[in-house]
Protein backbone atom coordinates (compact mmCIF):
# COMPACT_ATOMS: atom_id res chain seq x y z
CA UNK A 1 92.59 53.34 87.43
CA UNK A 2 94.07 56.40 86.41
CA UNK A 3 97.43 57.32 84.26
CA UNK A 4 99.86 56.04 86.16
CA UNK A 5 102.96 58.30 85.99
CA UNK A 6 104.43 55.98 88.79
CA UNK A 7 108.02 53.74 88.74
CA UNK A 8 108.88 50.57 90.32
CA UNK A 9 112.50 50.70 90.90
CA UNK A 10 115.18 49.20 93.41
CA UNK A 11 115.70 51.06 96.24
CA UNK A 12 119.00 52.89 97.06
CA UNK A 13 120.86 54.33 100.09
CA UNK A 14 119.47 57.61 99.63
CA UNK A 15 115.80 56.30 99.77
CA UNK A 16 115.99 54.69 103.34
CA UNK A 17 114.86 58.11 105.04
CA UNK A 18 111.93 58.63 102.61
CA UNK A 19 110.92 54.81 103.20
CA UNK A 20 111.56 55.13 106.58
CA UNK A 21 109.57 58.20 107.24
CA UNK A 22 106.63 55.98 105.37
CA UNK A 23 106.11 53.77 108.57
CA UNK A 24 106.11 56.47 111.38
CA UNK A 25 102.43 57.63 111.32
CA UNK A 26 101.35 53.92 110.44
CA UNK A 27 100.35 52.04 113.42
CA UNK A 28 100.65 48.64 110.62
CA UNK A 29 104.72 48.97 111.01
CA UNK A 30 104.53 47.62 114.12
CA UNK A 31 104.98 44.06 115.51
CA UNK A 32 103.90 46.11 118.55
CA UNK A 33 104.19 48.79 120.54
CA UNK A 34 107.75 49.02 121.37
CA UNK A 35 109.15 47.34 117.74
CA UNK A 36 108.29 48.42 114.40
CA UNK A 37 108.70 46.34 111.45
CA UNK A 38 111.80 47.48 110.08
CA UNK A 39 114.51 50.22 111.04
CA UNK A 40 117.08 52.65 109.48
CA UNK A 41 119.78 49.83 109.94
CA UNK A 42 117.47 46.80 108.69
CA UNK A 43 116.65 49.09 105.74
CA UNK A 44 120.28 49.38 105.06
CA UNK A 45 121.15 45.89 105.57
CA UNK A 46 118.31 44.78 102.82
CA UNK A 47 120.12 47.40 100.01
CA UNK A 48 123.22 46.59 100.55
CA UNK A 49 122.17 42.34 100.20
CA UNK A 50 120.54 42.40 96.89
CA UNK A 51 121.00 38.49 96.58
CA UNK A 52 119.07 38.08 100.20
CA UNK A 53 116.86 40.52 100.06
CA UNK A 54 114.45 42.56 97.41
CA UNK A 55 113.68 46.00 98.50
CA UNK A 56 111.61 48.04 95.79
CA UNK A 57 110.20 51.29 95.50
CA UNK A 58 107.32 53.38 94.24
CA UNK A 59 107.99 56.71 92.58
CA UNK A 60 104.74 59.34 91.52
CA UNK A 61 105.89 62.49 90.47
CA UNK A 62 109.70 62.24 92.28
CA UNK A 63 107.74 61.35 96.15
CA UNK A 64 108.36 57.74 97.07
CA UNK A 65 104.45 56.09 98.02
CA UNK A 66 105.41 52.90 98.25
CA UNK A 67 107.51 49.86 98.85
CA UNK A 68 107.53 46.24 99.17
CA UNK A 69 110.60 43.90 100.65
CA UNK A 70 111.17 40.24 100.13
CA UNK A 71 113.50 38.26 102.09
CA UNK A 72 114.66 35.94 99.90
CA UNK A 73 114.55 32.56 101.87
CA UNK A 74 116.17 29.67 99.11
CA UNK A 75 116.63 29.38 95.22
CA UNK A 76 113.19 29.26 94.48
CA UNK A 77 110.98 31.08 97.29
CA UNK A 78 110.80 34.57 98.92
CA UNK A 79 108.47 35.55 102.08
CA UNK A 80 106.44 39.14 101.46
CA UNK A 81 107.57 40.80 104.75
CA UNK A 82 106.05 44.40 103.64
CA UNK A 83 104.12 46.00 101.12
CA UNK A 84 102.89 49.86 101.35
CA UNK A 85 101.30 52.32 99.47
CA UNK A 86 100.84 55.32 100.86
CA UNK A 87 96.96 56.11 101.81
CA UNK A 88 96.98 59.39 99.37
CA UNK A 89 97.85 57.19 96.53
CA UNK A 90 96.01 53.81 97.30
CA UNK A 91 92.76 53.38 95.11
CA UNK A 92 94.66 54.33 91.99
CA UNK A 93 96.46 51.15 90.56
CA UNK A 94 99.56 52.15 92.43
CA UNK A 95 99.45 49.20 94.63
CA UNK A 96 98.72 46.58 91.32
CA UNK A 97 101.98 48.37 89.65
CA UNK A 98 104.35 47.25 92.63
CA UNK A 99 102.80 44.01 92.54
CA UNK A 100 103.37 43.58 88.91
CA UNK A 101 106.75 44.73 89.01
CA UNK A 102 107.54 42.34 91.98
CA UNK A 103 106.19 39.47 90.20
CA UNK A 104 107.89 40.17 87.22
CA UNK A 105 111.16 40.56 89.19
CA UNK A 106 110.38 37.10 90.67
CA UNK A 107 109.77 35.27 87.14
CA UNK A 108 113.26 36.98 85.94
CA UNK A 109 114.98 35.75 88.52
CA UNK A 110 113.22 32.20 88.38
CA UNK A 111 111.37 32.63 91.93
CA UNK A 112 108.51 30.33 91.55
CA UNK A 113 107.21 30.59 95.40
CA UNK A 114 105.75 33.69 96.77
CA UNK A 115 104.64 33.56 100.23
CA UNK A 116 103.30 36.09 102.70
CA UNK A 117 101.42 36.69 106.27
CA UNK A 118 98.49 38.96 106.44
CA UNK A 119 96.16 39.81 109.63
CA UNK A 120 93.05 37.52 109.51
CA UNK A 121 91.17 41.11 109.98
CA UNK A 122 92.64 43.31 107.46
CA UNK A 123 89.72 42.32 104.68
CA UNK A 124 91.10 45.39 102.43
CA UNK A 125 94.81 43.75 102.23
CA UNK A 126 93.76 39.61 102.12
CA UNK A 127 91.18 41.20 99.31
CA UNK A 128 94.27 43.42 97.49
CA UNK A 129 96.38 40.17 97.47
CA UNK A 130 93.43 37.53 96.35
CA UNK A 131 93.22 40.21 93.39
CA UNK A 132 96.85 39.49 92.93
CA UNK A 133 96.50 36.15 92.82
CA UNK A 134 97.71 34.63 96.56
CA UNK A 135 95.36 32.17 98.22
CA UNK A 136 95.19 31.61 101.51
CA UNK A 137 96.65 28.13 102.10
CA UNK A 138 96.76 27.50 105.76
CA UNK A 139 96.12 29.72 108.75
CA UNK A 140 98.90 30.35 111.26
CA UNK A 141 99.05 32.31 114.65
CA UNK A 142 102.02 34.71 114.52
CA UNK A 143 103.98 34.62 118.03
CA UNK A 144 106.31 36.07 119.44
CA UNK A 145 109.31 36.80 122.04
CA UNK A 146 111.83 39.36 123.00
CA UNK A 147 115.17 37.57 123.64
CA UNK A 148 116.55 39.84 126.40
């Protein structure tokens, strides 16, 4: 690991492009090919809930590299929607500082329950998170539907 020079912080308004702009060359931020995972109005609507939603940030050197959101789903429990580090920064600890801060956020506000979904064949992420300390519990198939 190198220094890390990196923050964890809460994101604010003025972050949504940066975070935004994260997802656009990643073929991950997509449910598929006509939705992505989150938009400039979803991205909005998680900073401006703070009590349903945890949307934090990864600062190195003033450029955001990372982010993870949480939707906050009862008292003690919150689902792992997204977690990113850039590819530039991944291999240096970044990833295991946004984690820590995260979980440390959780234990603060007396979240005991972390869950999250992760593609049966992305071996680098299920490995990143096993690291972190999630097990795999049960295996689900992720469906879906557009209502229109």
């Amino acid at each position: 690991m190198s220094d890390l020079t990196a923050i964890v912080r809460h994101a604010i308004s003025t972050d949504i492009d940066a975070i935004f702009s994260l997802g656009i060359k990643e073929p991950a931020f997509g449910v598929n090919k006509t939705i992505r995972f989150y938009e400039r109005e979803e991205l909005a609507e998680w900073i401006a809930s703070p009590d349903e939603n945890l949307l934090l940030v990864l600062e190195n050197d003033g450029d955001l590299v990372g982010f993870c959101f949480c939707k906050i789903m009862s008292f003690h429990w919150v689902y792992l929607d997204n977690f990113y580090v850039c590819p530039t920064s991944r291999g240096q600890g970044f990833g295991h500082l946004l984690m820590q801060a995260l979980l440390d956020l959780l234990r603060e506000r007396k979240i005991t329950y972390l869950t999250t979904l992760v593609a049966e064949s992305d071996t680098f992420l299920s490995a990143f998170f096993g690291e972190c300390g999630l097990v795999t519990e049960k295996t689900y198939v992720w469906q879906d539907r557009f209502v229109t």
